[in-house]
Protein backbone atom coordinates (compact mmCIF):
# COMPACT_ATOMS: atom_id res chain seq x y z
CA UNK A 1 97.52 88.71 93.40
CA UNK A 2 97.43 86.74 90.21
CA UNK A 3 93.91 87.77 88.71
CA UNK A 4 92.65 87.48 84.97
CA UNK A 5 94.24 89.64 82.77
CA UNK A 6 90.96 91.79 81.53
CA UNK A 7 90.82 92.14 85.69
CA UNK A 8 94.01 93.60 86.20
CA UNK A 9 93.50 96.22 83.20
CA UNK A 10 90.32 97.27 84.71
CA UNK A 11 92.13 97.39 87.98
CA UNK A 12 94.92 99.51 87.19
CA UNK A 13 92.43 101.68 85.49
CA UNK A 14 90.58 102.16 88.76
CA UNK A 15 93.47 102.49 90.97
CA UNK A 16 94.30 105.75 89.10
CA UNK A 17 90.73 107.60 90.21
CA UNK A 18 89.74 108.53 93.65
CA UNK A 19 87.99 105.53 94.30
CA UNK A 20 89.49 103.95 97.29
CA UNK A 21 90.68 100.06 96.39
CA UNK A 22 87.87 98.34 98.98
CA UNK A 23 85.33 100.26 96.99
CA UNK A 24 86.39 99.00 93.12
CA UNK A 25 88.01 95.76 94.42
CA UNK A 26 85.76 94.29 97.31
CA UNK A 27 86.34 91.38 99.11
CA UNK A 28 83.19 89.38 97.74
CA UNK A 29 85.00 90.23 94.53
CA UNK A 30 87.97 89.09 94.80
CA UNK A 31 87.46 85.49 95.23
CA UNK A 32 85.87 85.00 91.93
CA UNK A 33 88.91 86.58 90.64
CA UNK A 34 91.83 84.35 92.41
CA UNK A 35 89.69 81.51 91.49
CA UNK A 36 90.63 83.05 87.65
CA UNK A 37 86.98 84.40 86.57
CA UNK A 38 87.10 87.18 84.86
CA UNK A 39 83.79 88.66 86.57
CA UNK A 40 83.73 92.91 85.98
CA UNK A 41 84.33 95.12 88.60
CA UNK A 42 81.60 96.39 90.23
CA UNK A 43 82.25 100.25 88.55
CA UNK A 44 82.22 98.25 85.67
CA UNK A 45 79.75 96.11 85.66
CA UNK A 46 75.74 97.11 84.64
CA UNK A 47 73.69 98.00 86.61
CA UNK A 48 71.29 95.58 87.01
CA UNK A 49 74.63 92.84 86.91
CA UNK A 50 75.36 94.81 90.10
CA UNK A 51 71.46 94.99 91.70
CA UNK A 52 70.99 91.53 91.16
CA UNK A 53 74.68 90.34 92.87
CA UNK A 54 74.69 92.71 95.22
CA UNK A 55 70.73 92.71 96.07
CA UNK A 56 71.30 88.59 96.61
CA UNK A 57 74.47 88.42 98.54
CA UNK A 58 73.30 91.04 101.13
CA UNK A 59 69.93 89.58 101.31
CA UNK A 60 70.98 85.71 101.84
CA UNK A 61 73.86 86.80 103.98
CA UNK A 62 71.65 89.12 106.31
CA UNK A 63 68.71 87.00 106.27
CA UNK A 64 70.99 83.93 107.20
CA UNK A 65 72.56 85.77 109.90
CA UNK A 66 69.21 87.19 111.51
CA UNK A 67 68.23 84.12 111.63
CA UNK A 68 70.12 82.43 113.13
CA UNK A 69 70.82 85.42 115.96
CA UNK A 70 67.55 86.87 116.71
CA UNK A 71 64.42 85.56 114.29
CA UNK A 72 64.82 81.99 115.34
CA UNK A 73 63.76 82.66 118.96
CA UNK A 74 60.84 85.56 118.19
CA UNK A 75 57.51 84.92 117.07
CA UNK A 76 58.75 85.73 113.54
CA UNK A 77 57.38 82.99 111.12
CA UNK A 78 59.74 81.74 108.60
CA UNK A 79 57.49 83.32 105.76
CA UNK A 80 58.06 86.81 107.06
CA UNK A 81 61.98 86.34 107.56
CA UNK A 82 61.73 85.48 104.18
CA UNK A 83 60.17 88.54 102.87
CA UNK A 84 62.07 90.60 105.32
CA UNK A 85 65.21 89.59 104.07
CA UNK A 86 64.25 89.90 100.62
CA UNK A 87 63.02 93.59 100.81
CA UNK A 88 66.08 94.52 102.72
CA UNK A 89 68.48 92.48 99.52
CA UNK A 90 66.60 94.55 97.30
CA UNK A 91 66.80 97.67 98.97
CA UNK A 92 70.37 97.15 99.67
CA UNK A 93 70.86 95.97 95.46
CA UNK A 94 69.29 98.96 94.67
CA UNK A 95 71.26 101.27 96.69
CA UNK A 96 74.82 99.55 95.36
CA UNK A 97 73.65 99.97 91.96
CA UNK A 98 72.99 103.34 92.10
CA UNK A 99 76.19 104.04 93.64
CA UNK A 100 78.50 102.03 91.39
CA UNK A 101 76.59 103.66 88.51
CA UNK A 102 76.97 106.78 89.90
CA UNK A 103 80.82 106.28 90.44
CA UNK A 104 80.99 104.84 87.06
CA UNK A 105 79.69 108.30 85.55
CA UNK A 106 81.69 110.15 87.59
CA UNK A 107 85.21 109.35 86.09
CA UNK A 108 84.14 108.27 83.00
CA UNK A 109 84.40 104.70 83.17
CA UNK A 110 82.97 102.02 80.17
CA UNK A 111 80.88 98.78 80.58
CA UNK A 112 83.12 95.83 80.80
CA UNK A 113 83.21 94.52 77.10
């Protein structure tokens, strides 16, 4: 796939750890990237870069879905959905960070400059 060059480099890097390629190069990544924006990978990217994306996509996404599925026909107001989803983004943004800083540590890997 034709990506941005400072997104293949950081690629190839990755591809020689243990890190399997859905983990360093997920899907919700690599649209940005065929679209030619040269956004860091998520081992190296910050971590608050990563809580924030990570802690919004999850929580819009889930939120969205429960919706839609199985809050729209409970008693649930549309106020508590909203906080719902939003403790479960941040949970879930917090969790991701942790772990892509973690990985990040692990094999020695810079911020994206």
């Amino acid at each position: 796939m034709a990506y941005p060059q400072a997104v293949n480099e950081a690629l190839e890097k990755l591809a020689t750890t243990a890190i399997w390629r859905s983990n360093y190069a997920p899907p919700i990544y690599r649209l940005p990237w065929s679209a030619g924006i040269s956004a860091a990978p998520p081992h190296f990217a910050g971590f608050a870069r990563n809580f924030v994306f990570n802690g919004l996509f999850f929580g819009i996404s889930w939120g969205a879905i429960m919706w839609f599925s199985i809050w729209s026909d409970s008693a649930l107001t549309g106020s508590d959905a909203v906080c719902t989803a939003l403790l479960a983004g941040l949970s879930f943004g917090l969790v991701m960070a942790f772990y892509y800083r973690r990985g990040a540590r692990k094999y020695q890997l810079s911020q994206w400059k």
